[in-house]
C-alpha atoms as a PDB file:
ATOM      1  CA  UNK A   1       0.000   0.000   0.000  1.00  0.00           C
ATOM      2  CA  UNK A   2       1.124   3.492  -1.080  1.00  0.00           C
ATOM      3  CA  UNK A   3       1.677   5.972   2.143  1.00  0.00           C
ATOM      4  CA  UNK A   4      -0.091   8.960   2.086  1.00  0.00           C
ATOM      5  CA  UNK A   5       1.929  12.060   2.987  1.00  0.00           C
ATOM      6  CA  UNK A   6       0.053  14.826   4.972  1.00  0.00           C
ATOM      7  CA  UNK A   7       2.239  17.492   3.253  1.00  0.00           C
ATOM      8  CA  UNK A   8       2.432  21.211   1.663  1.00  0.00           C
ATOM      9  CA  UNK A   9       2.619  19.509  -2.088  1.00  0.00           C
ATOM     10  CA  UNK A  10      -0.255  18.140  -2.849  1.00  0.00           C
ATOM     11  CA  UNK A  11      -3.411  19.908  -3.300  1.00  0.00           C
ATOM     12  CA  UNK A  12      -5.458  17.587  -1.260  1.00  0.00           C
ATOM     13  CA  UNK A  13      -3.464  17.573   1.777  1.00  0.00           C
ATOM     14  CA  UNK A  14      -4.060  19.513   4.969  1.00  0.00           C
ATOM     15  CA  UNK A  15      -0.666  21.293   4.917  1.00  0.00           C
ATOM     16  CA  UNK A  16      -1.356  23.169   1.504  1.00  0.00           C
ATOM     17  CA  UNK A  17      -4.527  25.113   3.949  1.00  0.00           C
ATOM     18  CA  UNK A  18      -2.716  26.144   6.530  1.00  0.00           C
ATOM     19  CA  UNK A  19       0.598  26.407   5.583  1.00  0.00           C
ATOM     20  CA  UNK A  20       0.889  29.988   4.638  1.00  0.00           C
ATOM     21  CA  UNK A  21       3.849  32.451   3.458  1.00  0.00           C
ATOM     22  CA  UNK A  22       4.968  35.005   6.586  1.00  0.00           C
ATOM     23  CA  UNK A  23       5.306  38.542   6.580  1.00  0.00           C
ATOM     24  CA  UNK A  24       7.290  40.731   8.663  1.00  0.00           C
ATOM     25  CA  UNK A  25       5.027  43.365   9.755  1.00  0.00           C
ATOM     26  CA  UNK A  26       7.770  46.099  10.654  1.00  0.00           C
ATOM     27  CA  UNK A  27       8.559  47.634   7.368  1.00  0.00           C
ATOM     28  CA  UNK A  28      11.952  49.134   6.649  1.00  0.00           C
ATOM     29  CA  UNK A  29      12.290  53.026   5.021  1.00  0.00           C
ATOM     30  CA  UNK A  30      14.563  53.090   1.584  1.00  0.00           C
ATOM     31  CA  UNK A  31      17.979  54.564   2.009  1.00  0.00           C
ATOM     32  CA  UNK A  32      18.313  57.890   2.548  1.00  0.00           C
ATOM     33  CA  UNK A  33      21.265  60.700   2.985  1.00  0.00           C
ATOM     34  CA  UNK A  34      20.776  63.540   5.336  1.00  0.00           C
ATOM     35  CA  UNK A  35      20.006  66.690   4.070  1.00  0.00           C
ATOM     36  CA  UNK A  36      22.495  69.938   3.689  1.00  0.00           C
ATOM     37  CA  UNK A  37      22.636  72.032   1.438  1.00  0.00           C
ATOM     38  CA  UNK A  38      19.886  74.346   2.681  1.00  0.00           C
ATOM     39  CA  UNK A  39      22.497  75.107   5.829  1.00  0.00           C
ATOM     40  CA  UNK A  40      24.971  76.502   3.784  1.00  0.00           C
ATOM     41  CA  UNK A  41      21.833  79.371   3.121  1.00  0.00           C
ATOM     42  CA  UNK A  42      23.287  81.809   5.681  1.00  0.00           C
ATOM     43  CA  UNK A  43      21.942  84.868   4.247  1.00  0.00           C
ATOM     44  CA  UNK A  44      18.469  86.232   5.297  1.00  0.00           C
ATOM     45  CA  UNK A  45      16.314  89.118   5.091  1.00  0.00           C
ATOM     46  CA  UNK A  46      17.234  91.431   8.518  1.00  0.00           C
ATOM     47  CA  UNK A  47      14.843  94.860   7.863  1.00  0.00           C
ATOM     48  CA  UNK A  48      12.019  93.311   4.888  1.00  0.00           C
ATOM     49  CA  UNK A  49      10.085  96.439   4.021  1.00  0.00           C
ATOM     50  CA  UNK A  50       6.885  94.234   3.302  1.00  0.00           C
ATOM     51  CA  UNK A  51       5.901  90.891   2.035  1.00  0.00           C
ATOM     52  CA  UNK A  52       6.194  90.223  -1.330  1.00  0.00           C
ATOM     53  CA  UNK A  53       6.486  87.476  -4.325  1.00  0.00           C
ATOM     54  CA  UNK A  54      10.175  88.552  -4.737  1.00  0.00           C
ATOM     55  CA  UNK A  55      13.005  89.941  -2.113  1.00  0.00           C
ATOM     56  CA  UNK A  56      15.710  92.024  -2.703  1.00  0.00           C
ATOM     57  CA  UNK A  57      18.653  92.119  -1.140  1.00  0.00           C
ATOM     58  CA  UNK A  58      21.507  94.944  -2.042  1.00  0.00           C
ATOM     59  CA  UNK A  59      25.191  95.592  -1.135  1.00  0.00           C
ATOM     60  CA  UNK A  60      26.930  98.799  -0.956  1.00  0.00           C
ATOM     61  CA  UNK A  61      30.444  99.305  -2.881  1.00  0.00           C
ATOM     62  CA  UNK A  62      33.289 100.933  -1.307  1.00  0.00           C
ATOM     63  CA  UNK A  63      34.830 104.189  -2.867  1.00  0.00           C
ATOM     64  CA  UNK A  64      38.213 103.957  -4.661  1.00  0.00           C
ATOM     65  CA  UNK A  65      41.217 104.403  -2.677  1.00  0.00           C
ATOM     66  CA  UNK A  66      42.295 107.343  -2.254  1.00  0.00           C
ATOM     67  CA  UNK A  67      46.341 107.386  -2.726  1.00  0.00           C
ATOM     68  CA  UNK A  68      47.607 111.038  -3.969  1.00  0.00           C
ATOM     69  CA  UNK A  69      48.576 113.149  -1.088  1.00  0.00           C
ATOM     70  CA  UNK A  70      46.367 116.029  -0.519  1.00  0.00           C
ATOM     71  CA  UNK A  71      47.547 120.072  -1.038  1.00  0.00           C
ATOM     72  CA  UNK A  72      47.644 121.776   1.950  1.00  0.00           C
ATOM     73  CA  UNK A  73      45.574 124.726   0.704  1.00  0.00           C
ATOM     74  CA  UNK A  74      43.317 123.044  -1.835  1.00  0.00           C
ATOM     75  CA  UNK A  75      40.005 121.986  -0.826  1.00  0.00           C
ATOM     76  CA  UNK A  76      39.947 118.628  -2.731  1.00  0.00           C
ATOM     77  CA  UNK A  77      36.954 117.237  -5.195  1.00  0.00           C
ATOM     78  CA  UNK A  78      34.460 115.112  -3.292  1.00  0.00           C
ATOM     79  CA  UNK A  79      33.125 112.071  -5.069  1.00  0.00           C
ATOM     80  CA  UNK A  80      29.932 110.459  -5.939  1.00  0.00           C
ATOM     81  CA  UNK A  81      29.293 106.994  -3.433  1.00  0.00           C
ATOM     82  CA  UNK A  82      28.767 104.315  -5.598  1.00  0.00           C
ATOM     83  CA  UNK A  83      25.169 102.896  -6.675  1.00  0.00           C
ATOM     84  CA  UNK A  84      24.500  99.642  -4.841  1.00  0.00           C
ATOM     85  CA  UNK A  85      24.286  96.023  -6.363  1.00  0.00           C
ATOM     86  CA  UNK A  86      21.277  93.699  -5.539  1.00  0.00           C
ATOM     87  CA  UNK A  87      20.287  90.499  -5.522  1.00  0.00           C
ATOM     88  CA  UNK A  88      17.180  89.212  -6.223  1.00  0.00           C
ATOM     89  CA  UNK A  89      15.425  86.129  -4.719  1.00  0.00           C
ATOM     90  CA  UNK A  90      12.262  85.067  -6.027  1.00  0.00           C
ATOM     91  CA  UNK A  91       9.510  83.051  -3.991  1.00  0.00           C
ATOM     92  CA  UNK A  92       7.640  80.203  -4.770  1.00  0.00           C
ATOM     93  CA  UNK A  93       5.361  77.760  -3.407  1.00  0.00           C
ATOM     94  CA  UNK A  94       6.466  74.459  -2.834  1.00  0.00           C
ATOM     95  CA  UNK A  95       4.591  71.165  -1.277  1.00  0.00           C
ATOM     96  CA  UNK A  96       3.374  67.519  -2.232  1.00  0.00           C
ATOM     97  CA  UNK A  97       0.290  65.563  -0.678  1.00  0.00           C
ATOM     98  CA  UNK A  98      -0.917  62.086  -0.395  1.00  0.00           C
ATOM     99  CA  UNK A  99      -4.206  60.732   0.205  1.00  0.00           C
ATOM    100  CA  UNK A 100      -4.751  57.516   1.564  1.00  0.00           C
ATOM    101  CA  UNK A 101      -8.161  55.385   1.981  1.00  0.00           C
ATOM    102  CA  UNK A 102      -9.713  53.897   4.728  1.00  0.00           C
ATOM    103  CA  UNK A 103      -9.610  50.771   3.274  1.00  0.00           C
ATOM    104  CA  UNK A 104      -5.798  50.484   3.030  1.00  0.00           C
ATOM    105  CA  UNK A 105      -5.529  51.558   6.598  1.00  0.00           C
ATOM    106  CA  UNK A 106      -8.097  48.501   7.668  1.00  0.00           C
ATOM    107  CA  UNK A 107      -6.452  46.016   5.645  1.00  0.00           C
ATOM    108  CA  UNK A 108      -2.811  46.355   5.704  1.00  0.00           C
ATOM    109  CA  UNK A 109      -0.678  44.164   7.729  1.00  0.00           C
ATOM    110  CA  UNK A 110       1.644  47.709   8.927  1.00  0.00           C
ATOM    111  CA  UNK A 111       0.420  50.965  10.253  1.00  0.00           C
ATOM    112  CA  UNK A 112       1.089  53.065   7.359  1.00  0.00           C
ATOM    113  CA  UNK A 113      -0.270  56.452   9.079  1.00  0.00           C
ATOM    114  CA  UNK A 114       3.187  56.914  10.860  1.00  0.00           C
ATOM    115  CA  UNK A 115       5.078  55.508   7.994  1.00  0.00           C
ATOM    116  CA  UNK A 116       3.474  57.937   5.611  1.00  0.00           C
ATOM    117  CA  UNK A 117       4.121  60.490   7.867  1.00  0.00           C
ATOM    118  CA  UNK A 118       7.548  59.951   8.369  1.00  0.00           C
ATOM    119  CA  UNK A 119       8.111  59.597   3.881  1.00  0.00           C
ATOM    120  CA  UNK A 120       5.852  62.670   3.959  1.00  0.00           C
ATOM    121  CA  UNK A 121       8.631  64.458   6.093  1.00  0.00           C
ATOM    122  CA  UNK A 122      11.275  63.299   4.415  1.00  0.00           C
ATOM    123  CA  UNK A 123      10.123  64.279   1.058  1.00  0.00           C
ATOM    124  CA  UNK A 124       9.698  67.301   2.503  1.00  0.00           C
ATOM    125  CA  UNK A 125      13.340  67.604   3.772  1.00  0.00           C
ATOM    126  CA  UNK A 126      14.628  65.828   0.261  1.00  0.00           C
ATOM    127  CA  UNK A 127      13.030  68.283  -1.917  1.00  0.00           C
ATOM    128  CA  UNK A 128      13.991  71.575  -0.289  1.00  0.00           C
ATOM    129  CA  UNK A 129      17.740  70.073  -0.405  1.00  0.00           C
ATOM    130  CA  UNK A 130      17.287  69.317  -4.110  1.00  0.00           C
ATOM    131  CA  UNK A 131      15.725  73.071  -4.758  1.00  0.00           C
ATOM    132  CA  UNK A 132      19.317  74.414  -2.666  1.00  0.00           C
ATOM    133  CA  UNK A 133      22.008  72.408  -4.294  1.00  0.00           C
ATOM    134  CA  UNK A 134      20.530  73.260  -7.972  1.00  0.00           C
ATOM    135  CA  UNK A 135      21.088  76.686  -7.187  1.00  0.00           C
ATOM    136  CA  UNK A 136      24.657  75.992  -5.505  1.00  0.00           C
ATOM    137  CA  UNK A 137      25.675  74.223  -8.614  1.00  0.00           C
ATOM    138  CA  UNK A 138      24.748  76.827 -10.553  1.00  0.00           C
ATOM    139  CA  UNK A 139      27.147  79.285  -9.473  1.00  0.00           C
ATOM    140  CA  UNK A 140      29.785  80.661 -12.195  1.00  0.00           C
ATOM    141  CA  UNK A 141      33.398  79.971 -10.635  1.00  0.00           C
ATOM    142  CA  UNK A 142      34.093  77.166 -12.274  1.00  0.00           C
ATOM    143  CA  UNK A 143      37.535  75.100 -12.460  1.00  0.00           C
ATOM    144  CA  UNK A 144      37.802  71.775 -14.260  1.00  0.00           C
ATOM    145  CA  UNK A 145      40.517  69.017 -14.573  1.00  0.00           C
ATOM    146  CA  UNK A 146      40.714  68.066 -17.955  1.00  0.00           C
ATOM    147  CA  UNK A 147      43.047  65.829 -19.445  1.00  0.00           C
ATOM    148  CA  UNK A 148      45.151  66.111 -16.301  1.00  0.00           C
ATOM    149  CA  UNK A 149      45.345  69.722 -16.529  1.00  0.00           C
ATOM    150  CA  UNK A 150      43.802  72.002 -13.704  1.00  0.00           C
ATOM    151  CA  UNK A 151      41.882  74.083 -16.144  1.00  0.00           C
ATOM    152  CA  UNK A 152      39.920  77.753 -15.076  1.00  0.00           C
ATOM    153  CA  UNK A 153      36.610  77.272 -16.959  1.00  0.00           C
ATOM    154  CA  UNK A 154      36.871  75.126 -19.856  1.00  0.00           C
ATOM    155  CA  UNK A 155      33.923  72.975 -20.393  1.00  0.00           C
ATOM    156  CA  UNK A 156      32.478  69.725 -18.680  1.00  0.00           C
ATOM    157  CA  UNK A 157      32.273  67.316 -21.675  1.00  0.00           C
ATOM    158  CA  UNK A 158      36.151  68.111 -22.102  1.00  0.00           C
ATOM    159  CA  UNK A 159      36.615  66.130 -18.676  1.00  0.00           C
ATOM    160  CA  UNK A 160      38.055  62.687 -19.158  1.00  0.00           C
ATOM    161  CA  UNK A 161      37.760  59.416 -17.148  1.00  0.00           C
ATOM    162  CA  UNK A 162      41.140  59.817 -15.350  1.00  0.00           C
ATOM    163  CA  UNK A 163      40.237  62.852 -14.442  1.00  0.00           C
ATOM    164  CA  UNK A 164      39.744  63.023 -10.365  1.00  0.00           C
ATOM    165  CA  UNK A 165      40.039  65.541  -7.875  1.00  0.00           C
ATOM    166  CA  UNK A 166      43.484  66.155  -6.075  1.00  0.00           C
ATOM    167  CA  UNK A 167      44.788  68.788  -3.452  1.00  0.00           C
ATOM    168  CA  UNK A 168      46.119  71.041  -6.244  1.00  0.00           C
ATOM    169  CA  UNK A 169      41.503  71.322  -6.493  1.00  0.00           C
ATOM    170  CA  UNK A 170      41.886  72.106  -2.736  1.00  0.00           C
ATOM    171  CA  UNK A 171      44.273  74.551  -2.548  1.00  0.00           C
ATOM    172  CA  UNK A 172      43.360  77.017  -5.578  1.00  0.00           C
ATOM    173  CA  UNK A 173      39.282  77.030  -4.647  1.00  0.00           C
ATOM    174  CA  UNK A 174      40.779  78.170  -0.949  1.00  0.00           C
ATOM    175  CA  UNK A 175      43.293  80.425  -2.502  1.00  0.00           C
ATOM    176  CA  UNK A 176      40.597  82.006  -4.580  1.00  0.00           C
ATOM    177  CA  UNK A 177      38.340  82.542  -1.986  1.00  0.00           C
ATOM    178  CA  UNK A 178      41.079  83.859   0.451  1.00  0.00           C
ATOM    179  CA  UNK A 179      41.823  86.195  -2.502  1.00  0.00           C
ATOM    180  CA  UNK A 180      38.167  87.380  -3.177  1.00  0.00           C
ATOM    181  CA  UNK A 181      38.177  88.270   0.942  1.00  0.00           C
ATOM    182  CA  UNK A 182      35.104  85.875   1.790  1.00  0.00           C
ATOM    183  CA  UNK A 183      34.663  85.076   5.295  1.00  0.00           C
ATOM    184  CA  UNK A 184      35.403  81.749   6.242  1.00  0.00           C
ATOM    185  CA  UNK A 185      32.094  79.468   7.481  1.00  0.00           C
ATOM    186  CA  UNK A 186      33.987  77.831  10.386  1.00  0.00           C
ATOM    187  CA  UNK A 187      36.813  79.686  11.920  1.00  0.00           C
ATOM    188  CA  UNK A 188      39.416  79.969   9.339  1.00  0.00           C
ATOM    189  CA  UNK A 189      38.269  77.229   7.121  1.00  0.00           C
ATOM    190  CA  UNK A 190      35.763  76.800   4.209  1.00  0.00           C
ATOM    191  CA  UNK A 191      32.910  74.616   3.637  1.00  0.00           C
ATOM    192  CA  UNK A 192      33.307  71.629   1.436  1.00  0.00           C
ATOM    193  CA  UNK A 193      30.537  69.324   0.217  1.00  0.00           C
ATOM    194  CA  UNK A 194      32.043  66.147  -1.867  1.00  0.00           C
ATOM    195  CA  UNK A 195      30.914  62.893  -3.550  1.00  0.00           C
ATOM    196  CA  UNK A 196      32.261  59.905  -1.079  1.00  0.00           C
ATOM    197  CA  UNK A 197      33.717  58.717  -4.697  1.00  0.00           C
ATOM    198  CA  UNK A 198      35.631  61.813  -5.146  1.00  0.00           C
ATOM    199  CA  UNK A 199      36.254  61.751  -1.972  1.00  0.00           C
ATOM    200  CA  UNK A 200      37.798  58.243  -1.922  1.00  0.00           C
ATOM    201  CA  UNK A 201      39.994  59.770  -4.953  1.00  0.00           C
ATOM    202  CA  UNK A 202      41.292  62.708  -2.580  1.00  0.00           C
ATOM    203  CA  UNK A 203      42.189  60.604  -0.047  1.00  0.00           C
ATOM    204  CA  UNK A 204      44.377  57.994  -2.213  1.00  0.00           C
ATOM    205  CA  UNK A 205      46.280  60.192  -3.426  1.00  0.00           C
ATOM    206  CA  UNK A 206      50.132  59.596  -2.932  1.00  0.00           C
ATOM    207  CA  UNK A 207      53.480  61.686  -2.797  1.00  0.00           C
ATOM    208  CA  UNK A 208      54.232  64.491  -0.367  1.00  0.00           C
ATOM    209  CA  UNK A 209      51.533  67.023  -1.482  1.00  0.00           C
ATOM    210  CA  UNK A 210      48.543  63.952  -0.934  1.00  0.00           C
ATOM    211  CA  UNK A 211      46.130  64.175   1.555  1.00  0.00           C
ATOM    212  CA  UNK A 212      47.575  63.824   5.025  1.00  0.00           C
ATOM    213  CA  UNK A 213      45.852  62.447   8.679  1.00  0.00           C
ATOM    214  CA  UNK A 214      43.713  65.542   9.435  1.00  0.00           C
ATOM    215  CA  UNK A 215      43.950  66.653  13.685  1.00  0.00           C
ATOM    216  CA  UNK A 216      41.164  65.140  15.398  1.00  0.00           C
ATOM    217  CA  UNK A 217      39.049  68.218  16.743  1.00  0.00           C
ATOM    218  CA  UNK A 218      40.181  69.848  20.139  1.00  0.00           C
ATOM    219  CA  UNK A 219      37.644  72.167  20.396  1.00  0.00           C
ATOM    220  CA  UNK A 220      33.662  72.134  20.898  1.00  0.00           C
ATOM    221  CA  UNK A 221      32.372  73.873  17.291  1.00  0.00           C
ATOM    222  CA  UNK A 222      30.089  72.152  15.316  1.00  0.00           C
ATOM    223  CA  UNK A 223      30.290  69.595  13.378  1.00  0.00           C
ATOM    224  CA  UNK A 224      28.432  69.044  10.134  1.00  0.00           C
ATOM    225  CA  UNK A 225      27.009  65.635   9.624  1.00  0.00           C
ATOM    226  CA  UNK A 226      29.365  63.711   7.127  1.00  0.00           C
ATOM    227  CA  UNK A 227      32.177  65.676   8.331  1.00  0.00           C
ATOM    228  CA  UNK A 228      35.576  63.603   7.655  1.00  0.00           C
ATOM    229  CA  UNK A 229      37.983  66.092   8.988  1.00  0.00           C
ATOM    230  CA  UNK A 230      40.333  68.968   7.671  1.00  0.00           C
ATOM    231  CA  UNK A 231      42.759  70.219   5.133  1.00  0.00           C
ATOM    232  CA  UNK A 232      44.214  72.991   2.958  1.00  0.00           C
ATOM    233  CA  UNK A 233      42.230  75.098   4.573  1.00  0.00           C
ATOM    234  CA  UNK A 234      38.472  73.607   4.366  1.00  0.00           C
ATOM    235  CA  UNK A 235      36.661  71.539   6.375  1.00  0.00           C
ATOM    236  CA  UNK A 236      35.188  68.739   4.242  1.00  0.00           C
ATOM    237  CA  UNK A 237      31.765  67.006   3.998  1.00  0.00           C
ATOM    238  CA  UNK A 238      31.454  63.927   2.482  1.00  0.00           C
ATOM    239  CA  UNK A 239      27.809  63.021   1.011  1.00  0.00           C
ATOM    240  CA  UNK A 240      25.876  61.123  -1.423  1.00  0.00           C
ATOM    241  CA  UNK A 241      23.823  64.222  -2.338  1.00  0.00           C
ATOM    242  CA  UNK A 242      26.324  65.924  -4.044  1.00  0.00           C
ATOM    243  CA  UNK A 243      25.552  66.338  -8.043  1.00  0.00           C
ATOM    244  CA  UNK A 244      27.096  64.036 -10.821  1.00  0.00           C
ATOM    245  CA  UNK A 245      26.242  63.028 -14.469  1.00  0.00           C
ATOM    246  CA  UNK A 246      27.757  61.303 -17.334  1.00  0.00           C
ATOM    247  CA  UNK A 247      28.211  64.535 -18.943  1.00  0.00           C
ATOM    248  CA  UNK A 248      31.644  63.927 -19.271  1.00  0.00           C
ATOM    249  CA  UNK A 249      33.773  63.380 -22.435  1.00  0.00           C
ATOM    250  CA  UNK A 250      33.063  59.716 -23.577  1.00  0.00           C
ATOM    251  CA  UNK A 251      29.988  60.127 -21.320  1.00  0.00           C
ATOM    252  CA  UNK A 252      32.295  59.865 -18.609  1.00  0.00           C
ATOM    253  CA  UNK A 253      31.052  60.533 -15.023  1.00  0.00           C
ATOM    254  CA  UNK A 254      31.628  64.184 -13.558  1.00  0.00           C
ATOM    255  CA  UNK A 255      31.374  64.884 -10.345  1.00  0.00           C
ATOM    256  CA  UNK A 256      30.634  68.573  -8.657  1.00  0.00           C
ATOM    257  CA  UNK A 257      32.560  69.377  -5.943  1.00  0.00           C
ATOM    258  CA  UNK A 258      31.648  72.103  -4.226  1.00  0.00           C
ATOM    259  CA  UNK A 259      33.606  75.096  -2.256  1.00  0.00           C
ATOM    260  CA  UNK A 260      31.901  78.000  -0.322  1.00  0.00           C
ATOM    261  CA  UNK A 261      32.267  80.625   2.825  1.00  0.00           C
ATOM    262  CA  UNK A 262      30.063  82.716   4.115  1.00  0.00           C
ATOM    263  CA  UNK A 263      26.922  84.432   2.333  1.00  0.00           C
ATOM    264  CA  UNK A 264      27.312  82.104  -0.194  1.00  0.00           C
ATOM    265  CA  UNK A 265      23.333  81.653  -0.317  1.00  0.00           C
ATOM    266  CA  UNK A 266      20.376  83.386   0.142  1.00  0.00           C
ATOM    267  CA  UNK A 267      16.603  82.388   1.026  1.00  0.00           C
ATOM    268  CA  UNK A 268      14.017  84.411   1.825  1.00  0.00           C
ATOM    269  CA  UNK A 269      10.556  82.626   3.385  1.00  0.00           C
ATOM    270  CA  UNK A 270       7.057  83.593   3.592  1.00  0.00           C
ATOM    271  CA  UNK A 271       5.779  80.351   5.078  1.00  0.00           C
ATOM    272  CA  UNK A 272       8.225  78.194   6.872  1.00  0.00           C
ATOM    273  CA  UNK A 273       7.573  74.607   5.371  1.00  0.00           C
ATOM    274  CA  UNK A 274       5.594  72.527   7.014  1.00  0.00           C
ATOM    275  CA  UNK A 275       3.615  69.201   7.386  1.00  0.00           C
ATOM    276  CA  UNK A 276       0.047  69.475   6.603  1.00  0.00           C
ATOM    277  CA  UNK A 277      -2.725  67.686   7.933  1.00  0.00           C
ATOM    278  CA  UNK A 278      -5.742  67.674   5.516  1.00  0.00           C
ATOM    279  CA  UNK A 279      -9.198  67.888   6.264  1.00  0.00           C
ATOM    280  CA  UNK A 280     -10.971  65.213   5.067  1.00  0.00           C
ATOM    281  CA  UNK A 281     -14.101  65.921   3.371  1.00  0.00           C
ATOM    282  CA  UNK A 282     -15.007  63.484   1.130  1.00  0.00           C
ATOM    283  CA  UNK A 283     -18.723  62.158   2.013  1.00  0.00           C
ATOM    284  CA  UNK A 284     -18.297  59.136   3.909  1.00  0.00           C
ATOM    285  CA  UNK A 285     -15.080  60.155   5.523  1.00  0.00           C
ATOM    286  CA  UNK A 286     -12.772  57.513   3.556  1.00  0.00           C
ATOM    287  CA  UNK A 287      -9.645  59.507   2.374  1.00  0.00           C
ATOM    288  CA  UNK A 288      -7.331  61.098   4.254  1.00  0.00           C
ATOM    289  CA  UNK A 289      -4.909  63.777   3.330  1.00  0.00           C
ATOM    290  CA  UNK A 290      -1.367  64.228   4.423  1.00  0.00           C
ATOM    291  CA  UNK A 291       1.162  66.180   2.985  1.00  0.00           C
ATOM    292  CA  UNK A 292       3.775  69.524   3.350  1.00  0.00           C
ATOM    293  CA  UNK A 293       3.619  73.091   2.155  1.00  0.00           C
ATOM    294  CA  UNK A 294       6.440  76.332   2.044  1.00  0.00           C
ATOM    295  CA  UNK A 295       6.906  79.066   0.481  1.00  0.00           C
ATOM    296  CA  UNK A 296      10.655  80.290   0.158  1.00  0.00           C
ATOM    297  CA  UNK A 297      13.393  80.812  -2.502  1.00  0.00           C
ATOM    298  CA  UNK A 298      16.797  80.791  -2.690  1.00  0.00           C
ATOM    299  CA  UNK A 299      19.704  82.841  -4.698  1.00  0.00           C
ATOM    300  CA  UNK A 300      23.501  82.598  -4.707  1.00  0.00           C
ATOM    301  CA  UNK A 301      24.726  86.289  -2.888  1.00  0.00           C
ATOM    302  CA  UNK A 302      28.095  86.473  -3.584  1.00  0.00           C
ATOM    303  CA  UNK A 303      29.532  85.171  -6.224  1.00  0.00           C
ATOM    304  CA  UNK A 304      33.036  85.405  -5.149  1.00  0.00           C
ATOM    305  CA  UNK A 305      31.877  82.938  -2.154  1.00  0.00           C
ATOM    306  CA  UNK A 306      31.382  79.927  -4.069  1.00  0.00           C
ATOM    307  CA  UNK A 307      33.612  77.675  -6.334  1.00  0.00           C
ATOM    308  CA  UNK A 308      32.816  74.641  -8.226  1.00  0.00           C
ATOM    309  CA  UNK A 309      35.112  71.697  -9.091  1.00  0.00           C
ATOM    310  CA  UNK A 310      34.316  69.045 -11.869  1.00  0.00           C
ATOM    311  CA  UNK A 311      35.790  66.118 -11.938  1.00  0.00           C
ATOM    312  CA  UNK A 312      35.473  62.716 -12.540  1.00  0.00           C
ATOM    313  CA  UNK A 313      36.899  59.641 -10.494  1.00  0.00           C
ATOM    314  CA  UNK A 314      38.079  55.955 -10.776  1.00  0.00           C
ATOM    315  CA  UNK A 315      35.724  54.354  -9.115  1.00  0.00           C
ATOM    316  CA  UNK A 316      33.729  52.590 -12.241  1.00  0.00           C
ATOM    317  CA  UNK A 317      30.112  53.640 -12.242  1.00  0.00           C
END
């Protein structure tokens, strides 16, 4: 006589009823990189006349020197100040919103209201930091490495594969900004955001002018998240965030490294951004909304602040 098997195979047996797949009912976020870039925004309206759509910020310019040695009897020419510059930063509304049903929250084997809430926030958070390093990037001091060359301006499909950022990078974006008189963002040193991969390249570099073991910090100033230490000058953050595309020559990979002190970036806000709770009005009370809402905008201020690197790096894509 054949034995029957009381199994999970066959379709007749007990086991294929109440054997059932498992599910892990704590659910785990996606990967995510802390926000930034909208820190390095430390320029704000102090005296705003009124609100407005737009803001404008201006900056006075300092007479020319004054060198030739004044006649004793000669009442000497006065001179005109000089008009002021201004920046402009416009405002715009910003948000996203998600609506949810009554069924999903009866049916599903995780409470999603705090889970969407927290994605909610963090979109929030993600998007603002998107909207801040676009206008970073955008900033005109460019310098390159193409072809192994440290090239002022130049043109991002000209960089090559091979090339990666080095401390000769480091040293002339601090020189420059030394030059142009920008205040430092954390006592004598500049901010640096960089690509871990570029980052990675920096640090591997050999010979006597490579990157060397920064001091660990003595003092109690703060510390950026991602911070990796200091040298030539800046203070470097290493993050994910930072822009790249294969814009490169050969579609090679470029990565933007950037370099800024203070007043770098503007914003100017009407409505803080926020979380929003929705009403919910539908007619048998089945949808919920939840989303977040700002208005704000940002500008680069000074020019002279900020400098941009491009370069690629050996780590394959």
């Amino acid at each position: 006589m054949v034995n029957a098997y009381t199994d999970i195979l066959s379709g007749a047996s007990l086991g294929v009823s109440l054997v059932q797949t498992a599910y892990d009912r704590a659910v785990e976020f996606a990967l995510r990189a802390q926000p930034m870039f909208r820190a390095v925004a430390d320029k704000r309206p102090v005296q705003q006349a009124m609100p407005g759509s737009s803001v404008v910020f201006q900056l006075y310019a300092d007479l020319p020197t004054a060198t030739t040695a004044l006649t004793e009897n000669v009442d000497p020419d006065s001179v005109a100040v000089p008009s002021t510059s201004s920046v402009t930063v416009t405002l715009a509304e910003y948000g996203n919103a998600t609506l949810t049903t009554r069924k999903l929250r009866l049916f599903s084997l995780s409470d999603v209201d705090p889970a969407i809430a927290d994605i909610v926030a963090f979109n929030m958070a993600d998007s603002l930091d998107s909207i801040f390093l676009t206008e970073l990037r955008g900033g005109t001091n460019v310098v390159r490495e193409i072809a192994g060359t440290l090239t002022v301006g130049g043109a991002t499909v000209s960089v090559t594969a091979t090339d990666k950022l080095a401390s000769k990078h480091v040293r002339y974006a601090v020189a420059r900004l030394r030059s142009n008189k920008v205040v430092p963002r954390k006592g004598t040193l500049y901010w640096c955001s960089l690509h871990p991969e570029v980052s990675h390249d920096l640090r591997a570099e050999s010979g006597a002018g490579g990157w060397r073991v920064p001091h660990e910090y003595q003092s109690g100033t703060e510390i950026w998240a991602g911070e990796i230490g200091t040298y030539e000058g800046a203070f470097f953050i290493e993050s994910p965030r930072n822009y790249s595309a294969t814009d490169g020559a050969s579609s090679a990979k470029v990565h933007r490294t950037l370099f800024a002190g203070q007043q770098a970036l503007a914003e100017a806000i009407a409505e803080e951004p926020h979380t929003v709770i929705g009403p919910v009005v539908d007619k048998l009370m089945r949808f919920r909304p939840l989303g977040w809402y700002g208005v704000l905008g940002t500008k680069r201020y000074r020019e002279a602040a900020l400098y941009r690197v491009e370069t690629s790096t050996t780590i394959p894509t």
